[in-house]
PDB file of N, CA and C in Angstrom:
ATOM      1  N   UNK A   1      39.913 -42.867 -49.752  1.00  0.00           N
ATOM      2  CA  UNK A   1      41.306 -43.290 -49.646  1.00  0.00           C
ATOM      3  C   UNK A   1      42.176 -42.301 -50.416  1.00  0.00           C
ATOM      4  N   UNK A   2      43.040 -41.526 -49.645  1.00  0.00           N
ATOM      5  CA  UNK A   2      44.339 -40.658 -50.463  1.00  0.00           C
ATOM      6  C   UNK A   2      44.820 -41.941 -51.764  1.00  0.00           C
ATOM      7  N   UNK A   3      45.365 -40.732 -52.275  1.00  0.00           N
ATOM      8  CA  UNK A   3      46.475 -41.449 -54.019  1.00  0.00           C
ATOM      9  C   UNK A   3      47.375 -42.336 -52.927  1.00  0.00           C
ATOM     10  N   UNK A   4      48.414 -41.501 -52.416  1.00  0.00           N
ATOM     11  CA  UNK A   4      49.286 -42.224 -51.375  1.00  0.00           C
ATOM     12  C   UNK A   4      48.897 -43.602 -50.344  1.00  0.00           C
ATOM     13  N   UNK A   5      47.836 -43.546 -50.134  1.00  0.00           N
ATOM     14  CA  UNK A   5      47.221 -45.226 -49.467  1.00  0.00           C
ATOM     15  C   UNK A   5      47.217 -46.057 -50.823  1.00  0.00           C
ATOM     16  N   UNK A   6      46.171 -45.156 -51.670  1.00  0.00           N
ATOM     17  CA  UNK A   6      46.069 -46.170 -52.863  1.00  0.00           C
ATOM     18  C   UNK A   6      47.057 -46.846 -53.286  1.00  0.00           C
ATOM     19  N   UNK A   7      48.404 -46.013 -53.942  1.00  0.00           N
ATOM     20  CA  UNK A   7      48.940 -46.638 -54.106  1.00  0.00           C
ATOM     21  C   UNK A   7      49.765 -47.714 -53.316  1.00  0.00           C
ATOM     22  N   UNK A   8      49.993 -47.240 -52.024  1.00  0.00           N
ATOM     23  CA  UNK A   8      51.297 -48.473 -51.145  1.00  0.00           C
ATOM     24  C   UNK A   8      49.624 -49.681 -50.973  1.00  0.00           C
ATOM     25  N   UNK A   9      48.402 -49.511 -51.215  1.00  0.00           N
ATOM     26  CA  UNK A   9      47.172 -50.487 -50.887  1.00  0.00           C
ATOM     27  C   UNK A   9      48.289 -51.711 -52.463  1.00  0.00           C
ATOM     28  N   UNK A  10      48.571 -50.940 -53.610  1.00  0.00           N
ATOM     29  CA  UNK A  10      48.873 -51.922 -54.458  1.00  0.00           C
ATOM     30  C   UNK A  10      50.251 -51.756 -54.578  1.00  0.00           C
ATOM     31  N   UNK A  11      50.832 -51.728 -54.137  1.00  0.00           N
ATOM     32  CA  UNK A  11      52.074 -52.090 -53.958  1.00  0.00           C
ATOM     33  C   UNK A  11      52.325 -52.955 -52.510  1.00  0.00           C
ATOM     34  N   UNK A  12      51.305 -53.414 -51.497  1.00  0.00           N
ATOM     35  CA  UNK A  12      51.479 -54.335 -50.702  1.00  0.00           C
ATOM     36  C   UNK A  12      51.142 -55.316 -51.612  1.00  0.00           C
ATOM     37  N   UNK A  13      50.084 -55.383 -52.613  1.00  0.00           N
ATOM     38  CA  UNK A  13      50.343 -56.594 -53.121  1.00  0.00           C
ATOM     39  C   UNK A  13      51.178 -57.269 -53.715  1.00  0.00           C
ATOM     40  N   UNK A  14      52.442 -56.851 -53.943  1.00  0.00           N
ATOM     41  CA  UNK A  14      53.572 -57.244 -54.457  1.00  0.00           C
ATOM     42  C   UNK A  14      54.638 -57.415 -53.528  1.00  0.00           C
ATOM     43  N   UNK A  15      54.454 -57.368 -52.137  1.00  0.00           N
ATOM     44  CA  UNK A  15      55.836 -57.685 -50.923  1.00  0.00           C
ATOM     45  C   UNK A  15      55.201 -57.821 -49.423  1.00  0.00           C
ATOM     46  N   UNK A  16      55.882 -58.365 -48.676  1.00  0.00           N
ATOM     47  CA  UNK A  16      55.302 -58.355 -47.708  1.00  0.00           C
ATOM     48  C   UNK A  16      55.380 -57.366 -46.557  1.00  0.00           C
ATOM     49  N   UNK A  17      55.323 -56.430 -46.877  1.00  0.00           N
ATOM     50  CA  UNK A  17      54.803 -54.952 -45.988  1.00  0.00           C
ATOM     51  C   UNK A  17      53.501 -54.468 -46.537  1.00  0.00           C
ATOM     52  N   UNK A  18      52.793 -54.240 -45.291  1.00  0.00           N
ATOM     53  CA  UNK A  18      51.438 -53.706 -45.370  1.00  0.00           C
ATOM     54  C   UNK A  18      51.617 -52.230 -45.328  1.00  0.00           C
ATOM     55  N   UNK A  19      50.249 -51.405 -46.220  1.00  0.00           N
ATOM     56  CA  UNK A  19      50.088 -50.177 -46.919  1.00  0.00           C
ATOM     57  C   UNK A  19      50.761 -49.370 -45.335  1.00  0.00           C
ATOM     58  N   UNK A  20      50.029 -49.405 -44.088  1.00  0.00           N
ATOM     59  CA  UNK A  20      49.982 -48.084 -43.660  1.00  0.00           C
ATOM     60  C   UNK A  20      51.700 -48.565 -42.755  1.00  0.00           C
ATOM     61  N   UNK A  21      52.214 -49.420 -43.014  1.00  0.00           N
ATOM     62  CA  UNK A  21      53.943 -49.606 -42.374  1.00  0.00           C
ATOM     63  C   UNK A  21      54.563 -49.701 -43.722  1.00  0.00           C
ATOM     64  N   UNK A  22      54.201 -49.154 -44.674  1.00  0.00           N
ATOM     65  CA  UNK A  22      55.360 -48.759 -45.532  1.00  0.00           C
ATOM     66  C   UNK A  22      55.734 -47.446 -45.494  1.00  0.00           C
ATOM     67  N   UNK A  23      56.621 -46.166 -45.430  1.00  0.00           N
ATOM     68  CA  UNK A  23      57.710 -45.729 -45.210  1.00  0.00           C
ATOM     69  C   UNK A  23      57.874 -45.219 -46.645  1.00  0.00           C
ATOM     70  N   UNK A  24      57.914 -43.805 -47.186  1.00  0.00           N
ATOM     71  CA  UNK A  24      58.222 -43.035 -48.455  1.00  0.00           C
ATOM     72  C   UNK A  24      59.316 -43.063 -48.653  1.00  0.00           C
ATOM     73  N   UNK A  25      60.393 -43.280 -47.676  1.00  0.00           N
ATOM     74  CA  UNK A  25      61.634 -43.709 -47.659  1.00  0.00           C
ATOM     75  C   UNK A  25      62.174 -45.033 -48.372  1.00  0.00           C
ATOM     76  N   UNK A  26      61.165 -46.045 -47.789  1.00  0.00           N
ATOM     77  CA  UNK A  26      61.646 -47.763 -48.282  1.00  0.00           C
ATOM     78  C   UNK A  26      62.134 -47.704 -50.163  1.00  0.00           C
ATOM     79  N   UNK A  27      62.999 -48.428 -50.220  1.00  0.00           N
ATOM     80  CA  UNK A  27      63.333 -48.862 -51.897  1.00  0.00           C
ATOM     81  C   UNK A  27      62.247 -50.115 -52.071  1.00  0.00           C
ATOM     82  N   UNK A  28      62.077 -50.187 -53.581  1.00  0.00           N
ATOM     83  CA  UNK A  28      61.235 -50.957 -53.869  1.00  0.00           C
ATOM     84  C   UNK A  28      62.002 -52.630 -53.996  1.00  0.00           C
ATOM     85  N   UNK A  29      63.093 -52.691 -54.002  1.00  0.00           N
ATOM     86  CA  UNK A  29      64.141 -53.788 -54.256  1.00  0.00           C
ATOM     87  C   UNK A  29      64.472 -53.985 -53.163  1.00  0.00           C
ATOM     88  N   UNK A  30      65.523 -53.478 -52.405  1.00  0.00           N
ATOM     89  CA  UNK A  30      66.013 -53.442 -51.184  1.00  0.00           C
ATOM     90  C   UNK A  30      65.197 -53.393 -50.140  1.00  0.00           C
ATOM     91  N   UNK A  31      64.537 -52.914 -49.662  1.00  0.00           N
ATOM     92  CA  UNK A  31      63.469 -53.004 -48.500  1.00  0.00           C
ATOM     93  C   UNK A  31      62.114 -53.488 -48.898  1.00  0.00           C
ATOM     94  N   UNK A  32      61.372 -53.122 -49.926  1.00  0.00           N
ATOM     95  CA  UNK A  32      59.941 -54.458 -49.871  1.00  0.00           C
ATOM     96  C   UNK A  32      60.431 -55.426 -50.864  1.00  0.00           C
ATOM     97  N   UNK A  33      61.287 -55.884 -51.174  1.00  0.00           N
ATOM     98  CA  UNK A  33      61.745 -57.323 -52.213  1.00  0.00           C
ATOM     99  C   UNK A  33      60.914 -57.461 -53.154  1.00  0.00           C
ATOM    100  N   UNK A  34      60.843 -56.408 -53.916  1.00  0.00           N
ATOM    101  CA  UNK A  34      60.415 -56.434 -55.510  1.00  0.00           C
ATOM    102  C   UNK A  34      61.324 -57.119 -56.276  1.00  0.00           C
ATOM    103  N   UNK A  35      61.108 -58.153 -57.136  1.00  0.00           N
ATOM    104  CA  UNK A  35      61.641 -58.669 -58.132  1.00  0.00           C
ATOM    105  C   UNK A  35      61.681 -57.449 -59.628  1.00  0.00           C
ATOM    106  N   UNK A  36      62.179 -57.898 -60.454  1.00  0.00           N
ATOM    107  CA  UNK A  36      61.874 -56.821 -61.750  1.00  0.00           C
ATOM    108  C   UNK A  36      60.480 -57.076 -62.043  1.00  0.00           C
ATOM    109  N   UNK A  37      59.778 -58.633 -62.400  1.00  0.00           N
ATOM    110  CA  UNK A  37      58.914 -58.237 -62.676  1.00  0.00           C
ATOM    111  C   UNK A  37      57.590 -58.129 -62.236  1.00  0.00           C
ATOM    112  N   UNK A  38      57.724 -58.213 -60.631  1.00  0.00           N
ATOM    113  CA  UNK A  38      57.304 -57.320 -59.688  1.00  0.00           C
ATOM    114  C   UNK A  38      56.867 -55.895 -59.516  1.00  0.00           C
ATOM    115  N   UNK A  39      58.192 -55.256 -60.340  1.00  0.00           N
ATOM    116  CA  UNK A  39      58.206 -54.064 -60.687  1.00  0.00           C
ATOM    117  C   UNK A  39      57.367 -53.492 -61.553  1.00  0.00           C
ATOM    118  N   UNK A  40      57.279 -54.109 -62.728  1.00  0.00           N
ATOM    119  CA  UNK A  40      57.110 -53.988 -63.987  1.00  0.00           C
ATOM    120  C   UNK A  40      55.344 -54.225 -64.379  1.00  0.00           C
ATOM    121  N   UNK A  41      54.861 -55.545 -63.341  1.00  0.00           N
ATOM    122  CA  UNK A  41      53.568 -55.951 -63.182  1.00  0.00           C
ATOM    123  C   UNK A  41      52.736 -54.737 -62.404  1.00  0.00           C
ATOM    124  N   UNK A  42      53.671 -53.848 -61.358  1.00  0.00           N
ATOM    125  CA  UNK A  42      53.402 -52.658 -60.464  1.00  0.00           C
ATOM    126  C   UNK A  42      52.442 -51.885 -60.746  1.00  0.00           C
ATOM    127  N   UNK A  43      53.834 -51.408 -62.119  1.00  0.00           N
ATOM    128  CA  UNK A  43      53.964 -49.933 -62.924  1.00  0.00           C
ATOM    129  C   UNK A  43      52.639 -50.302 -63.615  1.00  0.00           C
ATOM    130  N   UNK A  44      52.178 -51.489 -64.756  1.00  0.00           N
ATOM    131  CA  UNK A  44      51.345 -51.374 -65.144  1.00  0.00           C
ATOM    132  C   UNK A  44      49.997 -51.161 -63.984  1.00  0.00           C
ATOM    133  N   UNK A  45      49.709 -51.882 -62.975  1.00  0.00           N
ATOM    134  CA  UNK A  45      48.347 -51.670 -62.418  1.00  0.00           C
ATOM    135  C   UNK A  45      48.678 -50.382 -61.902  1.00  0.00           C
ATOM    136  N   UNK A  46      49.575 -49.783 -61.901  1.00  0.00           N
ATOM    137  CA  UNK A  46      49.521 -48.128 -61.362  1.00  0.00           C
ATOM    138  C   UNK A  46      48.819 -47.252 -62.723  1.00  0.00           C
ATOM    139  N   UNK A  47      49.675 -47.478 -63.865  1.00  0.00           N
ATOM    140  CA  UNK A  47      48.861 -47.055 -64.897  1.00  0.00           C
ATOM    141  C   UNK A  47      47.583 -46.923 -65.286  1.00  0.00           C
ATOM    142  N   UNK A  48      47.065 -48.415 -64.897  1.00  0.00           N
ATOM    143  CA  UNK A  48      45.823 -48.406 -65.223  1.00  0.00           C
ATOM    144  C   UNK A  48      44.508 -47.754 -64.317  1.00  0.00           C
ATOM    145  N   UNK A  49      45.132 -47.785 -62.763  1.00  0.00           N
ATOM    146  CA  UNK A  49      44.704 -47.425 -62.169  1.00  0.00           C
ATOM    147  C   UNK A  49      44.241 -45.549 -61.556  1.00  0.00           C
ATOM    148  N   UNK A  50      45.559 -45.125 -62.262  1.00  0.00           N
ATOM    149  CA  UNK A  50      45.867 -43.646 -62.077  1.00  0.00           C
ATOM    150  C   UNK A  50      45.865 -43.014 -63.566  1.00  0.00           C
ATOM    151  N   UNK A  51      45.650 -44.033 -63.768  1.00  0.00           N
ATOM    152  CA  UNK A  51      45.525 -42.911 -65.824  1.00  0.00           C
ATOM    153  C   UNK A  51      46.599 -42.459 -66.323  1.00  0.00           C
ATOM    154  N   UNK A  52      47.393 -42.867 -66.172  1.00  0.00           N
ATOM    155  CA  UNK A  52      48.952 -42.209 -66.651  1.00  0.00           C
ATOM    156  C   UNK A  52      49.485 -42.902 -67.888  1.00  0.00           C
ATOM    157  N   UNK A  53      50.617 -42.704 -68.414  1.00  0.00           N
ATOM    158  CA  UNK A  53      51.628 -43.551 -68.388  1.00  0.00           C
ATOM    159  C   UNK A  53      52.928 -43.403 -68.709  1.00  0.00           C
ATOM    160  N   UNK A  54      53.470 -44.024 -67.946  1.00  0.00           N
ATOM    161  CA  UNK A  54      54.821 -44.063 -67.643  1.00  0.00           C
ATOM    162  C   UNK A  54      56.116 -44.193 -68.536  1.00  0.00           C
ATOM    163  N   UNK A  55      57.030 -43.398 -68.488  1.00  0.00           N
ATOM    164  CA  UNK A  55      57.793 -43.862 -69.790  1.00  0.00           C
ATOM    165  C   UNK A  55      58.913 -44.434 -69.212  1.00  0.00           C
ATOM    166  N   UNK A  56      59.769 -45.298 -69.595  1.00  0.00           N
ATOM    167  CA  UNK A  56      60.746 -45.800 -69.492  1.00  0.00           C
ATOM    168  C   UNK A  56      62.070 -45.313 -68.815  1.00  0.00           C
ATOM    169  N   UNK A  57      62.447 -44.546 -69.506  1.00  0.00           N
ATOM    170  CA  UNK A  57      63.474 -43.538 -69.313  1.00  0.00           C
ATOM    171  C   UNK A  57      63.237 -43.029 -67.316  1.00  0.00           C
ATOM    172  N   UNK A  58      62.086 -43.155 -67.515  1.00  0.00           N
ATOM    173  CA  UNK A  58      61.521 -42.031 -66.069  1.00  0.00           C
ATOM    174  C   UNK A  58      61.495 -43.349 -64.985  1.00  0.00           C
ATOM    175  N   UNK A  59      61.137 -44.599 -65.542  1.00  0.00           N
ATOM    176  CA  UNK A  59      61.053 -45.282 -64.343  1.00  0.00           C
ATOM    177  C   UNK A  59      62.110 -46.074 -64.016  1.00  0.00           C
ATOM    178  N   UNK A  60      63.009 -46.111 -64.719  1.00  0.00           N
ATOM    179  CA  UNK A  60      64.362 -46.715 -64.494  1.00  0.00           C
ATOM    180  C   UNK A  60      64.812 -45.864 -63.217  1.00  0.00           C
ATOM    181  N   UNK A  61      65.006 -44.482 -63.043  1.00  0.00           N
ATOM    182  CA  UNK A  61      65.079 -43.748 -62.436  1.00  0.00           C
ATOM    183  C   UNK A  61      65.079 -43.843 -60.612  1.00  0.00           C
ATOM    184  N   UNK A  62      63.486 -44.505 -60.567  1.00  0.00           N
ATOM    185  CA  UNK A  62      62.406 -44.492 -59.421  1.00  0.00           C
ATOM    186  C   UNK A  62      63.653 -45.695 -58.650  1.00  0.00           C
ATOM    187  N   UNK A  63      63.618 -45.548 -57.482  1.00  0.00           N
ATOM    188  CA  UNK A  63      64.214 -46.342 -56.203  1.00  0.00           C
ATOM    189  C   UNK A  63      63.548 -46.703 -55.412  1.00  0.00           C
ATOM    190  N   UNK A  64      62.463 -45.351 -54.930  1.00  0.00           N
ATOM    191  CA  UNK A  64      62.197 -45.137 -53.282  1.00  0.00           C
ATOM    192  C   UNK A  64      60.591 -45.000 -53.720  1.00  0.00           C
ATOM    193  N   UNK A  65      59.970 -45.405 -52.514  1.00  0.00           N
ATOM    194  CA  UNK A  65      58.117 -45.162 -52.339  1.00  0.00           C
ATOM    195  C   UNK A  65      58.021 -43.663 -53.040  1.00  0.00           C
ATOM    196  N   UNK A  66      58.792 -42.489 -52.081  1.00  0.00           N
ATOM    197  CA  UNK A  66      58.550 -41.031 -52.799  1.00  0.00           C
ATOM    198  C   UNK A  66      58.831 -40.881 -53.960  1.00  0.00           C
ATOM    199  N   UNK A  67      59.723 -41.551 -54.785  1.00  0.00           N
ATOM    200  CA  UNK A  67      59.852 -40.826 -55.584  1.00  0.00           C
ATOM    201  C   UNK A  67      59.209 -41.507 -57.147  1.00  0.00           C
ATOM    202  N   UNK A  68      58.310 -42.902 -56.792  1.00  0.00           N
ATOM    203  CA  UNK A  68      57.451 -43.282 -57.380  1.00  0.00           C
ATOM    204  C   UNK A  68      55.957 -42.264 -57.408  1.00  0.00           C
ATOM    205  N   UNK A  69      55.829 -41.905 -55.974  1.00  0.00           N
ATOM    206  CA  UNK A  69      54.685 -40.694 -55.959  1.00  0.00           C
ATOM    207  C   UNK A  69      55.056 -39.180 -56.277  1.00  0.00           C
ATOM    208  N   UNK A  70      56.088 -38.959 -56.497  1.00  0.00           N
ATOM    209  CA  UNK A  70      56.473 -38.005 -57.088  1.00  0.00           C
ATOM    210  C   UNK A  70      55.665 -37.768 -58.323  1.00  0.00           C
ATOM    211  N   UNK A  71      56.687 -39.317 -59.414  1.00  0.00           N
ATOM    212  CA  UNK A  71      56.296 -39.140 -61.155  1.00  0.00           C
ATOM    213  C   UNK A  71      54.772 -39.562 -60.993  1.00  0.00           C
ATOM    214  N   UNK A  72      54.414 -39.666 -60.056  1.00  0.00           N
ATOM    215  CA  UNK A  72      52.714 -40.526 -60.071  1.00  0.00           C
ATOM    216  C   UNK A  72      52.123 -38.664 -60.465  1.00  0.00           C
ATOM    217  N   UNK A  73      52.614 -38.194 -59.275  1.00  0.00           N
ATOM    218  CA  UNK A  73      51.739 -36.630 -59.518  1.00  0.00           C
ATOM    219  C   UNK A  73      52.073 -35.954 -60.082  1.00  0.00           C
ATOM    220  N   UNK A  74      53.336 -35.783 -61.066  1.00  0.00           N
ATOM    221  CA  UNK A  74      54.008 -34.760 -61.834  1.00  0.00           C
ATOM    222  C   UNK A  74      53.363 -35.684 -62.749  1.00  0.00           C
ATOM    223  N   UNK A  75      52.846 -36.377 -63.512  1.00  0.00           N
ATOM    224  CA  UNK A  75      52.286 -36.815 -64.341  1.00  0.00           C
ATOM    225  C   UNK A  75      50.580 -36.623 -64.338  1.00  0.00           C
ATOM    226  N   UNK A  76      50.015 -36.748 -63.327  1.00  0.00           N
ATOM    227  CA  UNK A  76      48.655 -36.720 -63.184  1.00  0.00           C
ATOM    228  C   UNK A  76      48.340 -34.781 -63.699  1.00  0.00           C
ATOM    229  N   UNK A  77      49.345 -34.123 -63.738  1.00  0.00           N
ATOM    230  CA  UNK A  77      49.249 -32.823 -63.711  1.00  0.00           C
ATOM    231  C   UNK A  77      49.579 -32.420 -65.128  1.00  0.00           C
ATOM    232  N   UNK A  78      50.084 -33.189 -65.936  1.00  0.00           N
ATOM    233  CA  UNK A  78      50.096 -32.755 -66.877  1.00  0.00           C
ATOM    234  C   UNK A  78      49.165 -33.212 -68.098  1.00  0.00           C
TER     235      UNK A  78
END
């Protein structure tokens, strides 16, 4: 399974769009109806899952599917 399945695989668990009809485009609020702590419950199983972690400042930021996989891989790289 790509990073990119992986992750929209856990981020369907938080809305009702399935992994391979979610869209790098979609907002996480506005188009799959993330609550905050929806959000927040996310970020951690992304963490734990991808070895990262995330700082604050950076995820306030995030809107859209891409640009959550953006900081996913500009982080995995450093």
């Amino acid at each position: 399974m790509t990073q990119e399945m992986q992750f929209k695989t856990i981020a369907a668990q938080y809305c009702g769009v399935k992994p391979e009809d979610m869209t790098n485009d979609m907002r996480f609020r506005e188009d799959l109806g993330f609550s905050s702590l929806d959000f927040m419950s996310f970020l951690g199983e992304l963490e734990d899952t991808f070895d990262v972690e995330l700082e604050e400042e950076e995820v306030v930021k995030i809107l859209t599917v891409a640009e959550a996989l953006a900081l996913l891989e500009k982080l995995q790289e450093e």
